[in-house]
Protein backbone atom coordinates (compact mmCIF):
# COMPACT_ATOMS: atom_id res chain seq x y z
CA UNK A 1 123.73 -96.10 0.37
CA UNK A 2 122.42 -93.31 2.66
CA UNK A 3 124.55 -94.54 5.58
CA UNK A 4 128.03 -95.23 3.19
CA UNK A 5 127.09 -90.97 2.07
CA UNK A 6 126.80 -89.60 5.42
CA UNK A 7 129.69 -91.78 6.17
CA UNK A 8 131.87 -90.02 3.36
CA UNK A 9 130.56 -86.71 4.26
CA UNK A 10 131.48 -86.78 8.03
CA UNK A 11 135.28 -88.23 7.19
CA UNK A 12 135.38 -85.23 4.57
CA UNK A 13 134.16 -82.43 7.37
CA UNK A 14 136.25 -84.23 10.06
CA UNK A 15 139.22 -84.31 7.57
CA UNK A 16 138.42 -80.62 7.04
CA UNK A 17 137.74 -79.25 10.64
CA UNK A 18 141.33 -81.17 11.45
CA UNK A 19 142.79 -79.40 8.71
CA UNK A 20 141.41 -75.97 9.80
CA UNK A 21 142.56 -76.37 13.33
CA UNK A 22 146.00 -77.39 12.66
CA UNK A 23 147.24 -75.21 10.16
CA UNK A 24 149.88 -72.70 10.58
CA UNK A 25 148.69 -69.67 11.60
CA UNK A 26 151.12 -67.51 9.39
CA UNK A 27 151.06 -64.19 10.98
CA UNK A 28 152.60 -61.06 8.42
CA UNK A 29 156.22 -60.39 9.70
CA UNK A 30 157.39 -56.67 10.23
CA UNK A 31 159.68 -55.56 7.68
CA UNK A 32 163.28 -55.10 9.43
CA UNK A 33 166.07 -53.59 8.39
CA UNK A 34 169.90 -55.14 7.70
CA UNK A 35 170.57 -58.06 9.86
CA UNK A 36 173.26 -56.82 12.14
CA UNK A 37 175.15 -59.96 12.63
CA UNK A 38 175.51 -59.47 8.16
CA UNK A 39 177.44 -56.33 9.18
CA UNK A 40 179.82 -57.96 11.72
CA UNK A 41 180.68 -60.59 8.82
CA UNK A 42 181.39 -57.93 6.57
CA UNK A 43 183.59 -56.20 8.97
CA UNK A 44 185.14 -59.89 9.72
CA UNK A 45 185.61 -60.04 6.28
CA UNK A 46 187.25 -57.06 5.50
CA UNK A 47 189.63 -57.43 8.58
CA UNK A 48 190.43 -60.87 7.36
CA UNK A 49 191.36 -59.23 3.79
CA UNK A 50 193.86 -56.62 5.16
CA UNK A 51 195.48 -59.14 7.02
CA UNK A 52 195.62 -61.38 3.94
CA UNK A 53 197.18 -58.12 1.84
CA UNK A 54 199.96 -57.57 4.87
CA UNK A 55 200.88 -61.65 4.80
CA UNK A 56 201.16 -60.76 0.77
CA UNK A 57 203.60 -58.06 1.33
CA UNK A 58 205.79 -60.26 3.88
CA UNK A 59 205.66 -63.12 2.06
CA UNK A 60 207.30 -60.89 -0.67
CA UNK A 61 210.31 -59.71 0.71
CA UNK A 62 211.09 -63.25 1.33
CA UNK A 63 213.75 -65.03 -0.73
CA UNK A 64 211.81 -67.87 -2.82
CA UNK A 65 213.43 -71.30 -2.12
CA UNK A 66 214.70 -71.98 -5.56
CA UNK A 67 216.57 -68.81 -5.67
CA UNK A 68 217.84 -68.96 -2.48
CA UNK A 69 221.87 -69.90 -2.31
CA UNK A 70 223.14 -73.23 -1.75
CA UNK A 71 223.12 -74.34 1.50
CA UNK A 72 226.66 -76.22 0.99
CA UNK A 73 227.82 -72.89 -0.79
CA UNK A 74 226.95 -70.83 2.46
CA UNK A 75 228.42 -73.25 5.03
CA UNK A 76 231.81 -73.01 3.31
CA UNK A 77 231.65 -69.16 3.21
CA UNK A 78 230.54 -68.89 6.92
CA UNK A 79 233.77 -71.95 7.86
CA UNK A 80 236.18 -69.66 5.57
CA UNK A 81 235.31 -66.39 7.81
CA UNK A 82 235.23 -68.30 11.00
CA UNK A 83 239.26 -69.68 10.19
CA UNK A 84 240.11 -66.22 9.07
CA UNK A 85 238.98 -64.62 12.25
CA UNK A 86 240.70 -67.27 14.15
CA UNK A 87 243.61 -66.83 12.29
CA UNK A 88 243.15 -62.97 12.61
CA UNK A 89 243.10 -63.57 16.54
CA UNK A 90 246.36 -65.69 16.88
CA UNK A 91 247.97 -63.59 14.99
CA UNK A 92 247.25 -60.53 17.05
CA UNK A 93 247.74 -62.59 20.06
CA UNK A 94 251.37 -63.65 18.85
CA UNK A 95 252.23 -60.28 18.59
CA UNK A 96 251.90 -58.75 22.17
């Protein structure tokens, strides 16, 4: 029983000694201030907004697709002024 004891006792100290020499040695870490690279996303971020706010603004002078006029519509228009300058033309070119 003595041996089966001192046994026990020697795995517990070994156990413990391995413990001891292997732990993490934690070692207090200075206060800092503001990461800097947390400033550069801010400023990333705020650059990223302004351009968001000016693709806003274009995106709002633009003519929505269902309101836009009929692509049919506007050929005709733009065929009707073509044959009236044409016409326009011969006629001016008949008269010299």
């Amino acid at each position: 029983m003595k041996r089966l004891a001192a046994w026990v006792s020697g795995a517990v100290g070994g156990f413990a000694l391995y413990r001891w020499l292997t732990r993490d040695r934690m070692e207090p870490v200075p206060a800092a201030g503001p990461d800097p690279r947390a400033m550069e996303l801010r400023a990333k971020l705020d650059d990223s907004r302004a351009v968001v706010d000016e693709r806003e603004a274009f995106e709002a002078g633009e003519t929505p697709i269902d309101e836009a006029p009929d692509p049919v519509e506007r050929r005709r228009r733009v065929h009707e002024q073509g044959r009236a300058a044409v016409d326009e033309m011969r006629r001016s070119a008949g008269d010299g």
